[in-house]
N, C-alpha and C. Protein backbone atom coordinates (compact mmCIF):
# COMPACT_ATOMS: atom_id res chain seq x y z
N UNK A 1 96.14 85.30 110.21
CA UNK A 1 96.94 86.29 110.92
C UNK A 1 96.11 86.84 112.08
N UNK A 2 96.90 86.52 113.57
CA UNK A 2 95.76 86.75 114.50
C UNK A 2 95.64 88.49 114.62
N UNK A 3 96.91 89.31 113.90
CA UNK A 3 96.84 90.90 114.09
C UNK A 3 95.73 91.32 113.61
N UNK A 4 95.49 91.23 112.40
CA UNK A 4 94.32 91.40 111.94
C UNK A 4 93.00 90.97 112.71
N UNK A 5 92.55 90.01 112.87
CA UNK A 5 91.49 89.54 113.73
C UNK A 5 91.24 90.74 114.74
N UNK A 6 92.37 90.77 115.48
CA UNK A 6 92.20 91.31 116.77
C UNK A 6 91.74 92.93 116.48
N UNK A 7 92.80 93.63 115.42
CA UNK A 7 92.46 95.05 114.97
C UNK A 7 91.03 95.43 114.39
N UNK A 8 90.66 94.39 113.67
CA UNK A 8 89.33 94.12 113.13
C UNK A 8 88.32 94.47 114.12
N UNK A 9 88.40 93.21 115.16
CA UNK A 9 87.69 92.82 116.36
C UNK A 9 87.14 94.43 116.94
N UNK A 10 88.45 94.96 117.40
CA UNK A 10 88.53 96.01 118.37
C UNK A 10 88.01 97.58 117.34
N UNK A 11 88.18 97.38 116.36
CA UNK A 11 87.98 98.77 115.30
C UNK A 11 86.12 98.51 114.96
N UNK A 12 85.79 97.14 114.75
CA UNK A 12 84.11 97.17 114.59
C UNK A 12 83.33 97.13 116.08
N UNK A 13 83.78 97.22 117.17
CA UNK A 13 83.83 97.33 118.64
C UNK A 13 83.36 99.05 118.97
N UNK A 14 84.51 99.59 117.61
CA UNK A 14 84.37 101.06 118.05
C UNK A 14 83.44 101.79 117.69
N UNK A 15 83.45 101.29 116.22
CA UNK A 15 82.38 102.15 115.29
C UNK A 15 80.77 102.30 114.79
N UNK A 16 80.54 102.77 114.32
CA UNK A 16 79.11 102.93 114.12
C UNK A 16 78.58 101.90 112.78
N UNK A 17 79.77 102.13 112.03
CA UNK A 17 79.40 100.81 110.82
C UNK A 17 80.31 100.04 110.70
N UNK A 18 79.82 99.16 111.92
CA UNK A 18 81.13 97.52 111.64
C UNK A 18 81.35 97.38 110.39
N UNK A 19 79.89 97.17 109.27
CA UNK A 19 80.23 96.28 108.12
C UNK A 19 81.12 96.89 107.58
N UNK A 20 81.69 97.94 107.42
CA UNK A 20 82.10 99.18 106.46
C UNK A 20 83.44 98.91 107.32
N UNK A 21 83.60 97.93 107.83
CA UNK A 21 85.30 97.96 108.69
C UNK A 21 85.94 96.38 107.77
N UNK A 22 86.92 97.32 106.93
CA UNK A 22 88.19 96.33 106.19
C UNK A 22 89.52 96.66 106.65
N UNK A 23 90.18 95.29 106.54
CA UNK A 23 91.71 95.54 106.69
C UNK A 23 92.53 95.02 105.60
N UNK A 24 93.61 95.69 105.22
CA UNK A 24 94.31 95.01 104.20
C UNK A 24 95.26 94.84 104.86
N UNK A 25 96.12 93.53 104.45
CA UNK A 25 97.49 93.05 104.87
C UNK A 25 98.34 93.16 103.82
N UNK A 26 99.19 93.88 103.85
CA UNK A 26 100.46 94.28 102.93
C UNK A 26 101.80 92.94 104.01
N UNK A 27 102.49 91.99 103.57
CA UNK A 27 103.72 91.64 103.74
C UNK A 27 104.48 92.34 103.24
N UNK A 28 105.59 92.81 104.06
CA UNK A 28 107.03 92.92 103.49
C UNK A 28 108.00 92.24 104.15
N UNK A 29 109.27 92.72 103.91
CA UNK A 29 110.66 91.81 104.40
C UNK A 29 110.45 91.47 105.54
N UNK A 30 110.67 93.11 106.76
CA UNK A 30 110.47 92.44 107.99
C UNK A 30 109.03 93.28 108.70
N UNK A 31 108.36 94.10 107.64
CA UNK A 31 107.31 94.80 108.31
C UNK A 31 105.93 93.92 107.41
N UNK A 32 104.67 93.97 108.60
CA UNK A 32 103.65 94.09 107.99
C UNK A 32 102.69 95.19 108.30
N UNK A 33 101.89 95.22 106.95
CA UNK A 33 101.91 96.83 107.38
C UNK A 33 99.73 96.19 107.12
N UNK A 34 99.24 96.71 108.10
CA UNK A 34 97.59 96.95 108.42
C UNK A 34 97.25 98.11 108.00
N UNK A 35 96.42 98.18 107.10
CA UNK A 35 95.52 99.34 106.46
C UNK A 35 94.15 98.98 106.61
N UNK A 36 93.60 100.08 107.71
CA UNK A 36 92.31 99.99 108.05
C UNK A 36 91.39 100.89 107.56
N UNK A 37 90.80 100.28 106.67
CA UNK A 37 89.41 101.49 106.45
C UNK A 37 88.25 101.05 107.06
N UNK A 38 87.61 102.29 107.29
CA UNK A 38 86.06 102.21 107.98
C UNK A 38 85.23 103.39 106.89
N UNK A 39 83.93 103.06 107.33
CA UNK A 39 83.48 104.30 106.70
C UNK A 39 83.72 105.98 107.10
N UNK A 40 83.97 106.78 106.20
CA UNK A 40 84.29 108.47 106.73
C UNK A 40 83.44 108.66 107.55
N UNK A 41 82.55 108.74 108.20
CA UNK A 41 81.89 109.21 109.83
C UNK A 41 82.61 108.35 110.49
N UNK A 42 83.13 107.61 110.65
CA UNK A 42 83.99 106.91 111.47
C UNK A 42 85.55 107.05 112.31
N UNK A 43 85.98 107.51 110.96
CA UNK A 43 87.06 107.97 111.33
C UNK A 43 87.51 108.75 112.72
N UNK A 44 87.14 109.62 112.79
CA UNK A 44 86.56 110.20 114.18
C UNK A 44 87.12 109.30 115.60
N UNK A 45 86.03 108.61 115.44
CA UNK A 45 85.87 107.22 116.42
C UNK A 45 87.54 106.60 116.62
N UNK A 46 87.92 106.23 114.98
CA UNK A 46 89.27 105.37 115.13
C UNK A 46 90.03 106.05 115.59
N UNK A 47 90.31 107.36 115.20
CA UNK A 47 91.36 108.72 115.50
C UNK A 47 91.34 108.65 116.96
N UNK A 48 90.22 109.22 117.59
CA UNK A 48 90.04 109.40 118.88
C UNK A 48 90.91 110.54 119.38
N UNK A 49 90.51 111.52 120.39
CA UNK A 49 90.34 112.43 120.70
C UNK A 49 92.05 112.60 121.00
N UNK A 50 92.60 113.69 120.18
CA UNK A 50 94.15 114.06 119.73
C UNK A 50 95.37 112.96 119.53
N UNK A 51 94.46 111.58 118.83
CA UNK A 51 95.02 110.66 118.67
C UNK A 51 94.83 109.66 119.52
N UNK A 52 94.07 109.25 120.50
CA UNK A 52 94.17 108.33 121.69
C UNK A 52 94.26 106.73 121.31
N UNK A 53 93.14 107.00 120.44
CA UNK A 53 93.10 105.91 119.91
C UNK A 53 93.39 105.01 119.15
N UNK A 54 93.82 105.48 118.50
CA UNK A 54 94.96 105.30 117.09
C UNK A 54 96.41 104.39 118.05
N UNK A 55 96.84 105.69 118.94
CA UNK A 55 97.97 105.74 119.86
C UNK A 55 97.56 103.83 120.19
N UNK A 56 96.56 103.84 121.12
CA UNK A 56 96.58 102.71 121.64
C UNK A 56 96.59 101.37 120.80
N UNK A 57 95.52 101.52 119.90
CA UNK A 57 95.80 100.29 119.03
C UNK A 57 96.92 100.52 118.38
N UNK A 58 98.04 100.86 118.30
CA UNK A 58 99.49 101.06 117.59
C UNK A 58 100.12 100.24 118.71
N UNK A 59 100.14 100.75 119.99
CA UNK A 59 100.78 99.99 121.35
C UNK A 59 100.55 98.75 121.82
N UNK A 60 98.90 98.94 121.13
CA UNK A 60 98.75 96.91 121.55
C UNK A 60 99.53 96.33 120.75
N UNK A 61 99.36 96.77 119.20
CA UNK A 61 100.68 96.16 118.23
C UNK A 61 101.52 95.75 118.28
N UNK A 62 102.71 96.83 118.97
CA UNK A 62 103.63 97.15 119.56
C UNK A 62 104.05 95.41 120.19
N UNK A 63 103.23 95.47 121.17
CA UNK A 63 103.62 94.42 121.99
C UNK A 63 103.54 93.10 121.58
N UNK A 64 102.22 92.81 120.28
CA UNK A 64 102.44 91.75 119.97
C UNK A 64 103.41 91.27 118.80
N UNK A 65 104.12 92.54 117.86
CA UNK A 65 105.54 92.52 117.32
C UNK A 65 106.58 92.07 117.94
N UNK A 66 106.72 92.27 119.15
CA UNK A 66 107.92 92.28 120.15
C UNK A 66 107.82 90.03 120.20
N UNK A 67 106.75 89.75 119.84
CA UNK A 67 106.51 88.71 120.25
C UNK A 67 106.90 87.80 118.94
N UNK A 68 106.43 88.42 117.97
CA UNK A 68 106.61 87.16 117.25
C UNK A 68 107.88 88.00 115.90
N UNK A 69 108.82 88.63 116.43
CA UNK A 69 110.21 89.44 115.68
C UNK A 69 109.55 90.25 114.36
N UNK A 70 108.40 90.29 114.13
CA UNK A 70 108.12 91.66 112.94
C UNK A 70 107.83 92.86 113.34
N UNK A 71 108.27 93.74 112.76
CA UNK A 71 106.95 94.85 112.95
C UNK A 71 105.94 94.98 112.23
N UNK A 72 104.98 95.41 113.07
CA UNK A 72 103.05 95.31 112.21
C UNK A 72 103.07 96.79 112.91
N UNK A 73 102.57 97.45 111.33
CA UNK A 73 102.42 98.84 110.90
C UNK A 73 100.86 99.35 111.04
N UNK A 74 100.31 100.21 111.41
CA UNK A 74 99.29 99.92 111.40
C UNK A 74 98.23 101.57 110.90
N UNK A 75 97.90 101.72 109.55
CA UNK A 75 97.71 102.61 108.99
C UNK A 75 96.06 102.89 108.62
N UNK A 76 95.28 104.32 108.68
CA UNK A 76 93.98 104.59 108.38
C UNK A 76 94.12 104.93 106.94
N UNK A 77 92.90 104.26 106.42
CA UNK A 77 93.50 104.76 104.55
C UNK A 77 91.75 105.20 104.96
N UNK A 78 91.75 106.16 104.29
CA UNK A 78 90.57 107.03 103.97
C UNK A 78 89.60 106.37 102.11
């Protein structure tokens, strides 16, 4: 699944402890849903300043849903 890769890619890009960066892939009917944990000092980083960041990697999503007819969900699990 290249969503993952890429969220992966761009979330150990951000943070202070790549290794401590997992994603889980949940399938459903027509959603898939990304659950990203990093380590708690991190969070921060993923959040980004009143959401920025979060915002954006949701929008890159966004666009690559539009592409292949699912939606990919894309969630911080603590």
């Amino acid at each position: 699944m290249k969503e993952k890769e890429f969220i992966e890619y761009i979330a150990k890009s951000i943070v202070d402890y790549p290794e401590d960066v997992r994603i889980n892939v949940v399938e459903g009917e027509k959603t898939t849903l990304l659950e990203l944990k990093v380590n708690p000092k991190d969070i921060g980083k993923i959040i980004g300043k009143s959401g920025s960041i979060i915002k954006a990697l949701r929008t890159l999503l966004s666009s690559l849903d539009s592409k292949n007819g699912r939606h990919i969900a894309l969630e911080i699990k603590e």
